[in-house]
N, C-alpha and C. Protein backbone atom coordinates (compact mmCIF):
# COMPACT_ATOMS: atom_id res chain seq x y z
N UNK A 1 0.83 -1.20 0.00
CA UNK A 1 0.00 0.00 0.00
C UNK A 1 0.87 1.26 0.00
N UNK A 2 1.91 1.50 0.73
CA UNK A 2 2.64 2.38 1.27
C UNK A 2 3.17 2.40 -0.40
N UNK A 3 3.79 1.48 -1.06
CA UNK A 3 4.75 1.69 -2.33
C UNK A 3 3.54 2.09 -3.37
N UNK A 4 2.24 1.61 -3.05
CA UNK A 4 1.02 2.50 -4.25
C UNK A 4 1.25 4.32 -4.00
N UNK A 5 1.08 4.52 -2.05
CA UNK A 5 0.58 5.66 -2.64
C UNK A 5 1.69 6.51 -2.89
N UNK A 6 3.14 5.93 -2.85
CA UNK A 6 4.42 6.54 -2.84
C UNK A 6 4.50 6.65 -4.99
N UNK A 7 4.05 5.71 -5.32
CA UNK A 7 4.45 6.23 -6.71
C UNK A 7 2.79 7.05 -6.97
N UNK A 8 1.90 7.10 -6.48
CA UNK A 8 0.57 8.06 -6.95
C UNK A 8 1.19 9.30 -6.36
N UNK A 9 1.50 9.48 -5.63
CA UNK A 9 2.21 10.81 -5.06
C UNK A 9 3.08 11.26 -5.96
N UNK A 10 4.36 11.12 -6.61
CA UNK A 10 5.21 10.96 -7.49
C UNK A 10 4.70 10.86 -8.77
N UNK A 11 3.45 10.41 -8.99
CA UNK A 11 2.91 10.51 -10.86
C UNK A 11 2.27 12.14 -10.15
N UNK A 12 1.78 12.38 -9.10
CA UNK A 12 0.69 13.70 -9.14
C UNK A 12 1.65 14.69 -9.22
N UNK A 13 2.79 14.77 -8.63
CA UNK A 13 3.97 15.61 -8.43
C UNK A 13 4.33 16.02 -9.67
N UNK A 14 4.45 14.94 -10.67
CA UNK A 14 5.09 15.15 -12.09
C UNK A 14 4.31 15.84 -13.07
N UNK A 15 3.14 15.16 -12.48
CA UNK A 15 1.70 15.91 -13.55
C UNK A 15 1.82 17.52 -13.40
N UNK A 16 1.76 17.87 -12.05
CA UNK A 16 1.87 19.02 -11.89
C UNK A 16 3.01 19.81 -12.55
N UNK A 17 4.05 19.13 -12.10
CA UNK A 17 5.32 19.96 -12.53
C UNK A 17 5.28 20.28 -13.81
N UNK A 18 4.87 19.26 -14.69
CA UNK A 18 4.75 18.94 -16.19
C UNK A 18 3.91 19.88 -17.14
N UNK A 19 2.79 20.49 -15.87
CA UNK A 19 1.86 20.95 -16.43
C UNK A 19 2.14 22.51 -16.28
N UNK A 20 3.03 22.80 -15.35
CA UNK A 20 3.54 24.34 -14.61
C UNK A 20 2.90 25.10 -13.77
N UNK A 21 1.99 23.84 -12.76
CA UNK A 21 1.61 24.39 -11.46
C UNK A 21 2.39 24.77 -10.39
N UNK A 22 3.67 24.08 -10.55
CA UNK A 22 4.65 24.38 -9.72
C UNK A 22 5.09 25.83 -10.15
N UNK A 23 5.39 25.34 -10.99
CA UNK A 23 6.56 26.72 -11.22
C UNK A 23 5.49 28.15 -11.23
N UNK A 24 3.85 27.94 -11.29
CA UNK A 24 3.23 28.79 -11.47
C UNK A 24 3.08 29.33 -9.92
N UNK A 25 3.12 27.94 -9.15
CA UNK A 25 3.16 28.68 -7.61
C UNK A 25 4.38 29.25 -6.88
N UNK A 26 5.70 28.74 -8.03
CA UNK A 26 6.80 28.98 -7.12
C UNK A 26 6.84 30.96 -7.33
N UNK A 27 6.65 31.20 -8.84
CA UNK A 27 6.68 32.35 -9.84
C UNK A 27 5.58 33.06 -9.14
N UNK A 28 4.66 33.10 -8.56
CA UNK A 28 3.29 33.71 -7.70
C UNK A 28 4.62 34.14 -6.42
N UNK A 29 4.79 32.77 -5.75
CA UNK A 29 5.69 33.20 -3.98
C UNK A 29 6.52 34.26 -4.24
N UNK A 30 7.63 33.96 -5.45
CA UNK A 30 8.98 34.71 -5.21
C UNK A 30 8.21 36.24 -5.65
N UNK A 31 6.95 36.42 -6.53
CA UNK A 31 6.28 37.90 -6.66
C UNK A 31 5.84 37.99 -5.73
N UNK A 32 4.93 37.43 -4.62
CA UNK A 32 4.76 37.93 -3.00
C UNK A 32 5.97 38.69 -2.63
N UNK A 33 6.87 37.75 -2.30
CA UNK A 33 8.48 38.21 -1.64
C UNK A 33 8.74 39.89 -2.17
N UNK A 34 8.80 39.55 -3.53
CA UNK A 34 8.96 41.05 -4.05
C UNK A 34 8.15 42.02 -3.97
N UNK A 35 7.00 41.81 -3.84
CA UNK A 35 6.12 43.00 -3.34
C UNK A 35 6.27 43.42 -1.76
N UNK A 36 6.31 42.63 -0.85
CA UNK A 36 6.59 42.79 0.14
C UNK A 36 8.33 43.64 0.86
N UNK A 37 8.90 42.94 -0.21
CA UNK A 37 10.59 43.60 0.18
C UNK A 37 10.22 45.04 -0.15
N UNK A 38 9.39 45.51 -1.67
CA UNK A 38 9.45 46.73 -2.20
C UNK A 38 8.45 47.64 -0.99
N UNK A 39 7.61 47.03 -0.59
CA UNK A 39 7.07 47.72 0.74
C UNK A 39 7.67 48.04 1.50
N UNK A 40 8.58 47.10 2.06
CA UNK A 40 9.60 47.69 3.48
C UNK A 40 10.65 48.68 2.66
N UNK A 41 11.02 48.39 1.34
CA UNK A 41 11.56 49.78 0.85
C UNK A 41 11.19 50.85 0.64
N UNK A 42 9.83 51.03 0.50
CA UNK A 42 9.54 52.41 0.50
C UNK A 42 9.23 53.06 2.07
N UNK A 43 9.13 52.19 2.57
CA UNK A 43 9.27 52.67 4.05
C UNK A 43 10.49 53.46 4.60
N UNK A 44 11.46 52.52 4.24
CA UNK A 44 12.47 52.98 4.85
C UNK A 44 13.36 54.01 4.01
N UNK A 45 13.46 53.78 2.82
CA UNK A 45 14.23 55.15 1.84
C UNK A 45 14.01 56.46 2.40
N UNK A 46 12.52 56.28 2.92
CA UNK A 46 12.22 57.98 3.46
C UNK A 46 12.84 58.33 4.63
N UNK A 47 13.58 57.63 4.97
CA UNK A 47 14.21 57.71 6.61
C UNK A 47 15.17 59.00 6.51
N UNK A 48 15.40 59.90 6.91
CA UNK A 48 16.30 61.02 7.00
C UNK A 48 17.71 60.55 7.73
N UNK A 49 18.79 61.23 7.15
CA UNK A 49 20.38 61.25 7.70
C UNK A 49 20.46 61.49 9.45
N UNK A 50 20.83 61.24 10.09
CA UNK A 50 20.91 62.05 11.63
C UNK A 50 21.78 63.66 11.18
N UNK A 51 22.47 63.58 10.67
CA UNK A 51 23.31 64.99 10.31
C UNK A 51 23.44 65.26 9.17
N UNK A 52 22.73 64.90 8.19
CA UNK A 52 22.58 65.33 6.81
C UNK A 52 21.28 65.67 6.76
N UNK A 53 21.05 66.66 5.96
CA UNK A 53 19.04 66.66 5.25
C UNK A 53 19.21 65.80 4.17
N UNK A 54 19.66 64.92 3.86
CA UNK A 54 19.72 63.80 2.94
C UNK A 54 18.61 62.62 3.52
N UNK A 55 17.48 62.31 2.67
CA UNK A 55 17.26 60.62 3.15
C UNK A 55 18.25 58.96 2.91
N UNK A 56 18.11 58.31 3.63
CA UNK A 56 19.10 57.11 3.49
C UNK A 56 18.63 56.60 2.07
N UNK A 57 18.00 56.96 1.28
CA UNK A 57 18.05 56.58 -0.14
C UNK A 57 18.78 57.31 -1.27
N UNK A 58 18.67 58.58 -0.76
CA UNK A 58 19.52 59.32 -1.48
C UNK A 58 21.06 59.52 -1.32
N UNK A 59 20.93 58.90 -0.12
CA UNK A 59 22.71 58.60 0.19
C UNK A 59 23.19 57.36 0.07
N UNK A 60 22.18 56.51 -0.75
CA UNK A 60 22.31 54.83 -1.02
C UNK A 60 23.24 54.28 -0.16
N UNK A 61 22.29 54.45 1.36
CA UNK A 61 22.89 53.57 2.53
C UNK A 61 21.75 52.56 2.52
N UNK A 62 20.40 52.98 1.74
CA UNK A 62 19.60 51.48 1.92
C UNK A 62 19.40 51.83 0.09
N UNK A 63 18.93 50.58 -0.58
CA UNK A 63 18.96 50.66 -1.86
C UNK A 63 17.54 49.05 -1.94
N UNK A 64 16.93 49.14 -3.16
CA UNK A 64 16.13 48.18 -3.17
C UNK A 64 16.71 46.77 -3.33
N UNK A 65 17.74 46.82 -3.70
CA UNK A 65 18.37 45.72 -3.24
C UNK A 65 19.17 45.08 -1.76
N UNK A 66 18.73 45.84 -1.08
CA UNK A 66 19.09 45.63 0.08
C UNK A 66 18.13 44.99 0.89
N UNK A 67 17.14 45.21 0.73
CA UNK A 67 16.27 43.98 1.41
C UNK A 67 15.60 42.77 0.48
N UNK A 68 15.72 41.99 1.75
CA UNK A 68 15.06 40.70 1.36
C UNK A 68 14.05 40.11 2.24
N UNK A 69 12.87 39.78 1.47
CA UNK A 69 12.01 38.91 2.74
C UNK A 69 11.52 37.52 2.51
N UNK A 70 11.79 37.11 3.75
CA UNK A 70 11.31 35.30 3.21
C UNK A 70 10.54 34.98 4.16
N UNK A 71 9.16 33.97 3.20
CA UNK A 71 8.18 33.46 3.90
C UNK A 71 8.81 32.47 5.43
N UNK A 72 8.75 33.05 6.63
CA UNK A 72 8.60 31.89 7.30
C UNK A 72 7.46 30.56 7.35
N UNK A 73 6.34 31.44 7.74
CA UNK A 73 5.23 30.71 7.84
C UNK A 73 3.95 30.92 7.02
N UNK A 74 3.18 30.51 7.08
CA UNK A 74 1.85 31.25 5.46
C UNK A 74 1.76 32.64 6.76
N UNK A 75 1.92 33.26 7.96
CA UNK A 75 1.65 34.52 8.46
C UNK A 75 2.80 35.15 8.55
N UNK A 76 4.05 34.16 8.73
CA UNK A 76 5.25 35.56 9.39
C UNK A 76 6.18 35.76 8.49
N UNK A 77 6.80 36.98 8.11
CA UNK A 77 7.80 36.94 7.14
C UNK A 77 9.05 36.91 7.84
N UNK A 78 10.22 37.09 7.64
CA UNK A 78 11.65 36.95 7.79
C UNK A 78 12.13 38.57 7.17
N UNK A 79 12.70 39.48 7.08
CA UNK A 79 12.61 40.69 6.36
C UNK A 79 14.19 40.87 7.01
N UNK A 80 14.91 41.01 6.13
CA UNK A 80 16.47 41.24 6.28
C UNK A 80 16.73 42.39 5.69
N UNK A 81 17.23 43.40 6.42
CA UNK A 81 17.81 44.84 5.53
C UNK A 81 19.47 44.36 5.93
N UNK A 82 20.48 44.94 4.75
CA UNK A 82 21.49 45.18 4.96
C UNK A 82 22.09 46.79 4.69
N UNK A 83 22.23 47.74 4.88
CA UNK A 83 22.98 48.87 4.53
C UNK A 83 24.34 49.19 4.99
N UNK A 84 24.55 50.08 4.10
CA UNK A 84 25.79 50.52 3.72
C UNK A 84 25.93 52.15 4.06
N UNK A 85 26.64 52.44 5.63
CA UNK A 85 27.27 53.44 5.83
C UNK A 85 27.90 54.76 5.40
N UNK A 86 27.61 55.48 4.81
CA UNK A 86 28.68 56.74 3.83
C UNK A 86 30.00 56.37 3.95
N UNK A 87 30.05 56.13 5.22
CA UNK A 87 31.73 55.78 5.29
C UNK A 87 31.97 55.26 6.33
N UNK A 88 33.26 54.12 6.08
CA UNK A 88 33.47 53.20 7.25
C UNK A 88 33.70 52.99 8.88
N UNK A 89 33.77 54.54 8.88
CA UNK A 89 33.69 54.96 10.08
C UNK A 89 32.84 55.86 10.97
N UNK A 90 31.65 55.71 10.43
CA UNK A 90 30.96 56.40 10.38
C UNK A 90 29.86 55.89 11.97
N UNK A 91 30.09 57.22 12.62
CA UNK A 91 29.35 57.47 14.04
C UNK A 91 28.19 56.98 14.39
N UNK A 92 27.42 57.34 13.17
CA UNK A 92 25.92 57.22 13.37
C UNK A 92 24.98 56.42 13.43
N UNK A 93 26.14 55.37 12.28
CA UNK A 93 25.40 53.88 12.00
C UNK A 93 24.73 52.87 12.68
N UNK A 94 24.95 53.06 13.97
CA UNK A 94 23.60 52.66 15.17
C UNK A 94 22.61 52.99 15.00
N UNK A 95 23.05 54.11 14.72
CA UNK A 95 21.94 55.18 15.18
C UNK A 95 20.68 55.15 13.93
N UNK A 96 21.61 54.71 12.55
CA UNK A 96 20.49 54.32 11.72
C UNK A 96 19.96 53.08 11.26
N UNK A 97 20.91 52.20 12.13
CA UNK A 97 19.81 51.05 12.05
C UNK A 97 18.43 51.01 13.02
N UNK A 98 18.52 51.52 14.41
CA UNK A 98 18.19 51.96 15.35
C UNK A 98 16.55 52.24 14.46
N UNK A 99 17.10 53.45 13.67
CA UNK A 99 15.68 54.20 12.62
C UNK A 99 14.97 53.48 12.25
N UNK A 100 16.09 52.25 11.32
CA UNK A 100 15.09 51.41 10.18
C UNK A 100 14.54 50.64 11.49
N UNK A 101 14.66 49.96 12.43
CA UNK A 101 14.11 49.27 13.34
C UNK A 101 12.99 49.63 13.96
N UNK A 102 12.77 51.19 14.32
CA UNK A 102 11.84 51.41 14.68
C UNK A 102 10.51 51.76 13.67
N UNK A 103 11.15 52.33 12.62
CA UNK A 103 10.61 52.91 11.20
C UNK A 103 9.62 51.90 11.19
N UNK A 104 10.49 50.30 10.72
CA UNK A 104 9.11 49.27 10.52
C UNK A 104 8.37 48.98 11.63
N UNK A 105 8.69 48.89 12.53
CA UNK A 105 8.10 48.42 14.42
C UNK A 105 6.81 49.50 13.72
N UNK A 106 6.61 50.23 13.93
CA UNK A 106 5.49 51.65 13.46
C UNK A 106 4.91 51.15 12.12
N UNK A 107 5.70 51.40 11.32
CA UNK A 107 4.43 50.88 9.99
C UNK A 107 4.88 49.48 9.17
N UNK A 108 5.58 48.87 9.86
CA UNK A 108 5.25 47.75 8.49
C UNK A 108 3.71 47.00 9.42
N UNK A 109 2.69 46.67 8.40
CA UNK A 109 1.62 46.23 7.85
C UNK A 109 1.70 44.75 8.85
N UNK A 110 2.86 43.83 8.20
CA UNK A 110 2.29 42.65 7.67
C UNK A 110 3.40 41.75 8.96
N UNK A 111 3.03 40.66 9.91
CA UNK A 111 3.59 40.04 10.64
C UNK A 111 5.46 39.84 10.70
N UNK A 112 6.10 39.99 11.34
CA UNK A 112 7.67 40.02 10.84
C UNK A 112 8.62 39.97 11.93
N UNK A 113 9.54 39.34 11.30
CA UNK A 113 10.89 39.16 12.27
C UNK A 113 11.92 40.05 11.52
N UNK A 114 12.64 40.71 12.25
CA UNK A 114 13.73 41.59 11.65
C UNK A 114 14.78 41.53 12.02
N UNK A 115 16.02 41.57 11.26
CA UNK A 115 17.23 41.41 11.20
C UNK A 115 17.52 42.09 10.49
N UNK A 116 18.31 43.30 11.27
CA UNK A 116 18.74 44.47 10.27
C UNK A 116 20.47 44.06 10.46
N UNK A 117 21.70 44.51 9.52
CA UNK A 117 22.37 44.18 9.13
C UNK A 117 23.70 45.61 8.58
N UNK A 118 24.87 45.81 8.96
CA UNK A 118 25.47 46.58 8.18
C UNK A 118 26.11 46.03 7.15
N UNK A 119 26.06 46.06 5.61
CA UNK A 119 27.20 45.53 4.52
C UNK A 119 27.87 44.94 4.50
N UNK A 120 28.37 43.85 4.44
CA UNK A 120 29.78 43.37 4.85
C UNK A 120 31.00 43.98 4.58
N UNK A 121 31.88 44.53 5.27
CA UNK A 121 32.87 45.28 4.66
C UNK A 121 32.88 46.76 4.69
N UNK A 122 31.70 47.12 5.18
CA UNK A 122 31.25 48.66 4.54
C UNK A 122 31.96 49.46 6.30
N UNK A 123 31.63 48.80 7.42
CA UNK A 123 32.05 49.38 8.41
C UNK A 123 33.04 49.21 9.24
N UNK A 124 34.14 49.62 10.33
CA UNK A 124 34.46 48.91 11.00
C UNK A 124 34.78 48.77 12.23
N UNK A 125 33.57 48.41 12.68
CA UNK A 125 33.15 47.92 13.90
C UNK A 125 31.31 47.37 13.81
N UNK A 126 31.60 46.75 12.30
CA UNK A 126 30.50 46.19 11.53
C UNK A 126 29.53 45.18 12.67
N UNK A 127 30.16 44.28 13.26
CA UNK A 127 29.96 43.15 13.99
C UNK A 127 29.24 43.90 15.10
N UNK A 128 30.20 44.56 15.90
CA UNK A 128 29.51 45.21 17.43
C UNK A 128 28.28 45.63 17.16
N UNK A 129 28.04 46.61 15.78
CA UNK A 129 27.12 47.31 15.69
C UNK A 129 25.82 46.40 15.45
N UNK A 130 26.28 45.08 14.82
CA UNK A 130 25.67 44.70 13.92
C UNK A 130 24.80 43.58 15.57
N UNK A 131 24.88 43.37 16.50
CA UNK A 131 25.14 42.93 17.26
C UNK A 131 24.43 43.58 18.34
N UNK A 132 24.30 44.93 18.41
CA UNK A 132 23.24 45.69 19.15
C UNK A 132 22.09 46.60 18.53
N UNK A 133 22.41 46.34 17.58
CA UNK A 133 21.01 46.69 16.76
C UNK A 133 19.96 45.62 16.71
N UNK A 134 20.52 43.92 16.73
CA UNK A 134 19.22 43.31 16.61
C UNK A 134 19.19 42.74 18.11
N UNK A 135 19.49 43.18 19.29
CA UNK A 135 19.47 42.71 20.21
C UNK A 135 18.39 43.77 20.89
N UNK A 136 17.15 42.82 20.92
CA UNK A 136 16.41 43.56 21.46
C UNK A 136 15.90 44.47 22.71
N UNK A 137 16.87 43.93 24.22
CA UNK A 137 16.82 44.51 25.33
C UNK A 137 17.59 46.17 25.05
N UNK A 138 18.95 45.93 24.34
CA UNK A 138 19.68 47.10 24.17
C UNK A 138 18.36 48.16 23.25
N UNK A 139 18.00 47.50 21.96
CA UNK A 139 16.96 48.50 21.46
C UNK A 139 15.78 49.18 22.62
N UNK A 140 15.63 48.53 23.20
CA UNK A 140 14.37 49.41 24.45
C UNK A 140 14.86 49.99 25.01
N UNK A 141 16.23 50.01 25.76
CA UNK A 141 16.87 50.72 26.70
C UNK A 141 17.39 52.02 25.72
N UNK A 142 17.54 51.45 24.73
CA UNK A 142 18.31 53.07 23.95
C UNK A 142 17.11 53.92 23.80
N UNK A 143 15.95 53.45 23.84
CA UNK A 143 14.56 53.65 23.32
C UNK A 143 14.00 54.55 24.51
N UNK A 144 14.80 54.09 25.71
CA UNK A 144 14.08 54.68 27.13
C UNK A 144 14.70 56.13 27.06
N UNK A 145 15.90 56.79 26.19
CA UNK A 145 16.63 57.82 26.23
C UNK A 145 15.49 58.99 25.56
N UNK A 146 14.98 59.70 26.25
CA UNK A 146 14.14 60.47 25.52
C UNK A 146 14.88 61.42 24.51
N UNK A 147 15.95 62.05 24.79
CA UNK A 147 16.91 62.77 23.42
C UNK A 147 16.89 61.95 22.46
N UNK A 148 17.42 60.88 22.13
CA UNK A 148 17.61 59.55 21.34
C UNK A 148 16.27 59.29 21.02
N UNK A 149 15.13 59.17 21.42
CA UNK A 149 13.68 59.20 21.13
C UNK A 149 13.49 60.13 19.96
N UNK A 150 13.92 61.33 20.48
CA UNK A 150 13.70 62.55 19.72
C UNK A 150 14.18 62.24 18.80
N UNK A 151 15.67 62.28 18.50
CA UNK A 151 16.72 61.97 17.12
C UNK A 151 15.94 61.32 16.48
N UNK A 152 15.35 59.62 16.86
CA UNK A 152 14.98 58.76 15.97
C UNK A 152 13.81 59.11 15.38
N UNK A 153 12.70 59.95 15.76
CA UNK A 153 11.52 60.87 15.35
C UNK A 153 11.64 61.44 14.56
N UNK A 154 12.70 61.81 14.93
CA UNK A 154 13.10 63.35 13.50
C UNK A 154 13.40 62.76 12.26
N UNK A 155 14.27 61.47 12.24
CA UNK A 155 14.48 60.76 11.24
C UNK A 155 13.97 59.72 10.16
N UNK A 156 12.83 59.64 11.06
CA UNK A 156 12.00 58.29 11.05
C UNK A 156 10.47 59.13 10.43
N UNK A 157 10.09 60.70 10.54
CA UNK A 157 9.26 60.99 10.55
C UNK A 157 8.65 61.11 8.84
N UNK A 158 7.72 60.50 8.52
CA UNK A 158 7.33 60.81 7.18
C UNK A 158 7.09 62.42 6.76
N UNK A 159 7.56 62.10 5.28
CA UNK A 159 7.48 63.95 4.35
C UNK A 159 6.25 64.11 4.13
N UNK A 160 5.96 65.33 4.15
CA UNK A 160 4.76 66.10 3.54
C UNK A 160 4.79 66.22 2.14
């Protein structure tokens, strides 16, 4: 019985494949993914510099290729940003992952785990940073700093 329904399973599999239900559902998911990444990008491009009037899109520290999101579950996504610093030594870069972190916490929509990320290479002290940005006790406590509240408001705040 077990070896019937193991090759009926295996003829239905093929039928499908054969026919391009698969690839019609795989070609549907990976366009979810992409609509969804392009959402958390327009979110976050609008994010303002801490010391520039520049937004982080216009200073292509986040770029649409920088995020990625993957289905965990049919409800939760996985949503990975990586950006890239102006420069490798650059002060602030807590301070703007800090943004994109809270940016989506506020408006992304749709169920999510986040792992924000600096470039590989782009910073250095890439790791530390990279290291208290997704650590969530440090994010609340920086969060409890009402100046630092402020900063991230100012940055985080949508244009008119």
């Amino acid at each position: 019985m077990g070896r019937v329904s193991g090759l009926l399973s295996w003829t239905l599999s093929r039928v499908l494949w054969l026919s391009g239900l698969f690839e019609r559902g795989a070609a549907r998911q990976a366009r979810i993914m992409d609509e969804k990444a392009l959402e958390v990008y327009d979110l976050i491009r609008t994010i303002r510099d801490p010391e520039k009037p520049n937004t982080l899109e216009e200073l292509e520290v986040v770029t649409e290729s920088s995020v990625e999101v993957q289905e965990i579950n049919e409800e939760d996504y996985l949503v990975t940003i990586r950006f890239t610093p102006t420069v490798p030594h650059c002060s602030l870069a807590t301070l703007i992952g800090l943004c994109l972190r809270v940016k989506l916490q506020q408006y992304l929509l749709f169920k999510h785990k986040l792992e924000i990320y600096i470039s590989e290479g782009t910073h250095s002290t890439e790791e530390d940073i990279n290291k208290q940005i997704n650590d969530k006790e440090r994010v609340a406590a920086a969060m409890e700093n009402p100046n630092l509240w402020e900063i991230v408001e100012q940055c985080v705040l949508e244009p008119d």
